[in-house]
Protein backbone atom coordinates (compact mmCIF):
# COMPACT_ATOMS: atom_id res chain seq x y z
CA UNK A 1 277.98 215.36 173.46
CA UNK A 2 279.50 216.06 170.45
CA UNK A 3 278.47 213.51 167.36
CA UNK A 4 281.41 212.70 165.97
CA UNK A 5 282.67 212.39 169.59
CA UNK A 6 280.41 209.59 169.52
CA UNK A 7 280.73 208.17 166.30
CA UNK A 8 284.46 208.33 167.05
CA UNK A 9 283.99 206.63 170.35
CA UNK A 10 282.08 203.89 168.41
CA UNK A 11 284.36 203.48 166.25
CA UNK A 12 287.59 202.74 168.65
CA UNK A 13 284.93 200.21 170.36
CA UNK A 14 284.19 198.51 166.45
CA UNK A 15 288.14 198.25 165.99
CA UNK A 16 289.04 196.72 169.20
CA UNK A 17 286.40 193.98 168.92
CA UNK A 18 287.60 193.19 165.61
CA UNK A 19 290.98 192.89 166.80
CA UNK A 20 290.37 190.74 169.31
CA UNK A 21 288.11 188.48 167.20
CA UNK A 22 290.90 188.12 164.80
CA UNK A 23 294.00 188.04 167.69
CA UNK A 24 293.66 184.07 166.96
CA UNK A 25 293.29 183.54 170.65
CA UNK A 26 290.35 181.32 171.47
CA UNK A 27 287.63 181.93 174.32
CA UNK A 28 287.37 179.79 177.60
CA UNK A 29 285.39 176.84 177.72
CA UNK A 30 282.10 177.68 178.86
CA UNK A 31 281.93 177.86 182.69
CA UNK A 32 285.98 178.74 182.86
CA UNK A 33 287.16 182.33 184.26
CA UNK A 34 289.60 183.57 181.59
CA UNK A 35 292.90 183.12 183.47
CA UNK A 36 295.48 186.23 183.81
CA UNK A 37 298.20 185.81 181.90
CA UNK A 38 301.54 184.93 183.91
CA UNK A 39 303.43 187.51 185.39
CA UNK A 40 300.13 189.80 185.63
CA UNK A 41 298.50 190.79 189.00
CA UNK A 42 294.66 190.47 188.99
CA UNK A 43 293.83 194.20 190.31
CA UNK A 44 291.28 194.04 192.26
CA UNK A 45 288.02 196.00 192.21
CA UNK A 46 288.26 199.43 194.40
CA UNK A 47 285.15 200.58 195.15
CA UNK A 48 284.16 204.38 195.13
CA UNK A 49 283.07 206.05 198.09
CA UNK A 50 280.00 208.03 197.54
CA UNK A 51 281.58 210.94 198.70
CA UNK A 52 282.18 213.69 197.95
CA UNK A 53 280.00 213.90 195.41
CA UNK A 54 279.29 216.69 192.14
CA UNK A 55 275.87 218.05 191.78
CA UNK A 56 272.97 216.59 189.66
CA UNK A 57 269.87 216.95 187.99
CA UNK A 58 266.87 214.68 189.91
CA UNK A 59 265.16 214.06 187.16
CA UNK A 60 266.56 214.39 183.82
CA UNK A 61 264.06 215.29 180.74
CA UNK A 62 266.46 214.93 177.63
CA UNK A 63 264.06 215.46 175.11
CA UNK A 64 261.90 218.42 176.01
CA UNK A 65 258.95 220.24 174.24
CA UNK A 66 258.67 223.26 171.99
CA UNK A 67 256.20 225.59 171.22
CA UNK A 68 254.03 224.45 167.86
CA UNK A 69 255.16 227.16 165.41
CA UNK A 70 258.84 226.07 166.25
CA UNK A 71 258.13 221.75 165.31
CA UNK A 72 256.32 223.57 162.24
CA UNK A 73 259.18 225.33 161.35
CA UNK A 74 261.77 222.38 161.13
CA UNK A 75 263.72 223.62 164.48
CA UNK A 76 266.06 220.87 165.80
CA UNK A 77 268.84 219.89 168.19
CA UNK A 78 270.45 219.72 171.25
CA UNK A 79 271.54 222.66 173.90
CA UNK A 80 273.56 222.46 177.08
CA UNK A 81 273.74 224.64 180.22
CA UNK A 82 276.43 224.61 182.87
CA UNK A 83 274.12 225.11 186.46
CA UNK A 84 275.51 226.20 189.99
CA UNK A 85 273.25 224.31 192.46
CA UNK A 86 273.26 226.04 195.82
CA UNK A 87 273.43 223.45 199.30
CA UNK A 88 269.49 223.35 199.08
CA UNK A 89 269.29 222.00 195.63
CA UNK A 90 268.13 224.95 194.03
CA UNK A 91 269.92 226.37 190.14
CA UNK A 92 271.23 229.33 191.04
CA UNK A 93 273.31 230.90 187.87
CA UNK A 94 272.50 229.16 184.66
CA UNK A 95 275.14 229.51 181.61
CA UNK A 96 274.41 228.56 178.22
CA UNK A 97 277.60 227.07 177.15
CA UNK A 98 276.00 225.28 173.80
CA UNK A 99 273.13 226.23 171.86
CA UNK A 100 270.98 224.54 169.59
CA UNK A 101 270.83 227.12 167.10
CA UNK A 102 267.08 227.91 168.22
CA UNK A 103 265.79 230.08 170.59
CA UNK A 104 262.59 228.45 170.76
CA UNK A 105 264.61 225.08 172.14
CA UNK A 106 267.38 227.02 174.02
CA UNK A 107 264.12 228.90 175.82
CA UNK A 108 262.54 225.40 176.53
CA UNK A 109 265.43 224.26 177.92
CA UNK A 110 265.65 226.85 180.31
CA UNK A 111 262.15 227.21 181.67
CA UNK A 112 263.03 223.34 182.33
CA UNK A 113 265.94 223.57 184.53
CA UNK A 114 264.59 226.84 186.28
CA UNK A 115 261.63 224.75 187.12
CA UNK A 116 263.71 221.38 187.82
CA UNK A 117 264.68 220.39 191.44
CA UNK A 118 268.82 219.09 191.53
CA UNK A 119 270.74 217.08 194.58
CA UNK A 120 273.28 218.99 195.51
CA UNK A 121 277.02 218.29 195.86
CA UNK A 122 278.14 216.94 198.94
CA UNK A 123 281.83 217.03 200.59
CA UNK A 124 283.67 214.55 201.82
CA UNK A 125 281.83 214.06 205.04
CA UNK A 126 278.45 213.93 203.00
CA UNK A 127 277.33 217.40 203.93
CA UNK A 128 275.46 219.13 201.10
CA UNK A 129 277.21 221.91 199.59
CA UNK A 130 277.51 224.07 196.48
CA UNK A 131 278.30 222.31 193.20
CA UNK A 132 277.97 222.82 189.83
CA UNK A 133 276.32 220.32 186.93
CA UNK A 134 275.95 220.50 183.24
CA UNK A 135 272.57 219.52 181.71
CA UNK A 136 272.17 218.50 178.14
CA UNK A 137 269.05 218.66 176.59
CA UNK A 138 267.06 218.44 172.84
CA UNK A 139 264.53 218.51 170.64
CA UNK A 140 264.04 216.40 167.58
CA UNK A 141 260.23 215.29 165.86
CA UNK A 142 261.95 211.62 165.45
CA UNK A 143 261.88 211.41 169.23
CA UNK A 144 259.02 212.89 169.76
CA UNK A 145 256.63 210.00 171.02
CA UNK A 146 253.76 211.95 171.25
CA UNK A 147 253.99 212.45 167.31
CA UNK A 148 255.01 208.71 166.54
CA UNK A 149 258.40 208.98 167.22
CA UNK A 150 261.08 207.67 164.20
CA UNK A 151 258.19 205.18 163.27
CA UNK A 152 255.95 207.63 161.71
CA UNK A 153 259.03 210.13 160.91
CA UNK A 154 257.62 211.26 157.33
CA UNK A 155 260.31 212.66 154.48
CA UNK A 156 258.67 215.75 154.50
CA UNK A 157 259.37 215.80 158.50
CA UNK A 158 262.99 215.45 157.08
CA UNK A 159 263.42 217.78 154.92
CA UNK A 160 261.86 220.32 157.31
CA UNK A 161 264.58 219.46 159.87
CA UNK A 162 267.44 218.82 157.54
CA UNK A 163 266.90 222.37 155.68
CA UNK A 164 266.56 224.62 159.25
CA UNK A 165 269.77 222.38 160.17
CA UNK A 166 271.35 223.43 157.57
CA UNK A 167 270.69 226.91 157.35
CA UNK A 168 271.09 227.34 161.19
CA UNK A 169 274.76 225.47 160.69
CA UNK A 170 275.38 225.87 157.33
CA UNK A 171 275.84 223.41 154.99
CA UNK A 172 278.93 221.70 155.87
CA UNK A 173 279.61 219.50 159.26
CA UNK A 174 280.18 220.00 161.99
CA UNK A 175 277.61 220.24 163.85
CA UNK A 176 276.27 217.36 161.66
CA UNK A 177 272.48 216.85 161.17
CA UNK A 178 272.23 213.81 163.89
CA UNK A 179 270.23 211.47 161.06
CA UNK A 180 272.79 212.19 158.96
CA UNK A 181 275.60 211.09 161.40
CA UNK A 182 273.63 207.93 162.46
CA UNK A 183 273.34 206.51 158.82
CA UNK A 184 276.79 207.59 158.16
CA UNK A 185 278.05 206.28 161.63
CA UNK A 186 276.06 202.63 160.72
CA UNK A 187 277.47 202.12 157.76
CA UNK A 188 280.64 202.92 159.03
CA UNK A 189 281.01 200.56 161.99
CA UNK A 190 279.26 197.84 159.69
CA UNK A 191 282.53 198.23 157.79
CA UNK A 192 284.84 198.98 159.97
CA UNK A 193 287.24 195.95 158.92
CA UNK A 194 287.93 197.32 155.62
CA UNK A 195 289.68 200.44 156.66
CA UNK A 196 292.70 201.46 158.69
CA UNK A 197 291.35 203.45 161.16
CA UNK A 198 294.98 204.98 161.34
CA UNK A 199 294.61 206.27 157.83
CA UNK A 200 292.71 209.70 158.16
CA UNK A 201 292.46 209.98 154.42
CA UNK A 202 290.44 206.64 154.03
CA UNK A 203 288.35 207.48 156.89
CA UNK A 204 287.25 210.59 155.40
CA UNK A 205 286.85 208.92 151.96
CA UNK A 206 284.77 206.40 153.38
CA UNK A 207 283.04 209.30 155.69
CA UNK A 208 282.27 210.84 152.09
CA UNK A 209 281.23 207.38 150.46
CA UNK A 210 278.32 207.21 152.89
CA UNK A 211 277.62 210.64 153.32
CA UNK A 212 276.86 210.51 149.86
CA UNK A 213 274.45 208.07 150.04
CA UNK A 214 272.17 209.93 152.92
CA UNK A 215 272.17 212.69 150.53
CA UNK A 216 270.35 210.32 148.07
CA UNK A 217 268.18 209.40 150.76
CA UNK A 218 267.64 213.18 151.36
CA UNK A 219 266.47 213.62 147.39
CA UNK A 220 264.79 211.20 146.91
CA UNK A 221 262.43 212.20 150.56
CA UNK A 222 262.00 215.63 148.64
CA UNK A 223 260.50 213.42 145.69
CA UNK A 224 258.22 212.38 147.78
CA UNK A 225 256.91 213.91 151.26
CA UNK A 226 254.74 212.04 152.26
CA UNK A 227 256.50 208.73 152.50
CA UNK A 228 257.71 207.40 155.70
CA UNK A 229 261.23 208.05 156.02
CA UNK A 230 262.35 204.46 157.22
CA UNK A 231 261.10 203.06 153.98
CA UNK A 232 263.91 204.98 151.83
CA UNK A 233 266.70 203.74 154.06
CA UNK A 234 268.60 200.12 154.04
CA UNK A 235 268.08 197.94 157.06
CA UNK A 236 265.34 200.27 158.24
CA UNK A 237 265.60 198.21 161.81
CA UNK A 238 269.58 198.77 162.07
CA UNK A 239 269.15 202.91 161.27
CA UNK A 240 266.05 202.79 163.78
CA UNK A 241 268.23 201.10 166.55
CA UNK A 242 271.29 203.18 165.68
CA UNK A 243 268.78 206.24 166.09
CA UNK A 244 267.13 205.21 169.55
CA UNK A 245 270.61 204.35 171.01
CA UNK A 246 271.52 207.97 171.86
């Protein structure tokens, strides 16, 4: 999934909200059913059958591991392979269809699926057939539990990343650094009142505004490496929740 997909998905959410809050309609009483209004049917819930249904993954391992001399090197992201699972549940063709920028991940991600076991696809009489599934996976040292996760996520773990982002990317969005799209995307949605979400100019001003600001956050890391990277940002506990959310 695409990051500003998401911060644009958040967004639309954040506006809504805050145009109900302000409709000047007020909530039930607690314990009331909000009523439909008149002249509206209630539609009532249609449930799906289960099938047919598409192919899947069994057991899904987003975040996966790379080799050593890769996490030392600053590599970072996410990949995504499109996977024909045959009737048994086996991958049969495997297409990359979005890299990571690194081998080392895109190679990881791989040996996982080739060694993953998938329910197949069924038709409408539930009978297992042929199917096809995309699986998204990544890489990132915040996530990485095993190395402290974003808790202990030092700046000079930062500007390893950010850098091999960058020079894998290049230095202008998108893809954007995710970090860097989950500060932005927080501060943002926390003032998502004070734009018109209509206005594509203000957006991008306030995109800029804030982008700004993780860029201070980014110099002042290089300053000093060895700090942990949650004490350089505002509401650490927002940015760490914003983080661990995707």
């Amino acid at each position: 999934m695409s990051v500003r997909l998401v911060l644009t998905g958040l967004l639309a959410f954040a506006c809504a909200a805050a145009a109900a809050q302000n409709s000047g309609e007020a909530p039930p009483p607690d314990g009331e059913a909000a009523k439909p209004a008149v002249g509206m049917r209630s539609v009532p819930r249609v449930q799906m059958p289960l099938h047919p249904r598409r192919a899947e993954i069994f057991r899904r391992t987003k975040v996966i591991d790379i080799p050593q001399w890769a996490k030392d090197a600053g590599h970072n992201g996410s990949v995504t392979y499109r996977v024909v699972v045959t009737a048994d549940g086996a991958a049969d063709k495997v297409q990359l269809i979005g890299s990571s920028g690194s081998t080392a991940i895109d190679q990881a991600a791989l040996g996982a699926i080739r060694s993953a076991s998938f329910v197949p696809a069924t038709d409408k009489d539930g009978n297992p057939v042929a199917g096809m599934t995309s699986v998204y996976s990544k890489y990132t040292r915040w996530e990485d539990e095993s190395r402290g996760g974003i808790r202990d996520y030092r700046c000079g773990d930062l500007i390893r990343e950010y850098d091999w982002f960058r020079e894998a990317h290049g230095n202008a969005g998108p893809p954007y650094f995710a970090l860097e799209n989950y500060y932005v995307s927080r501060d943002m949605l926390a003032n998502v009142e004070g734009v018109d979400r209509r206005d594509r100019k203000a957006v991008e001003k306030q995109r800029e505004k804030y982008t700004g600001e993780w860029l201070g956050v980014v110099e002042g890391c290089r300053k000093t490496p060895g700090a942990l990277l949650l004490d350089k940002i505002k509401d650490p506990q927002s940015f760490q929740d914003m983080a661990g959310s995707f």
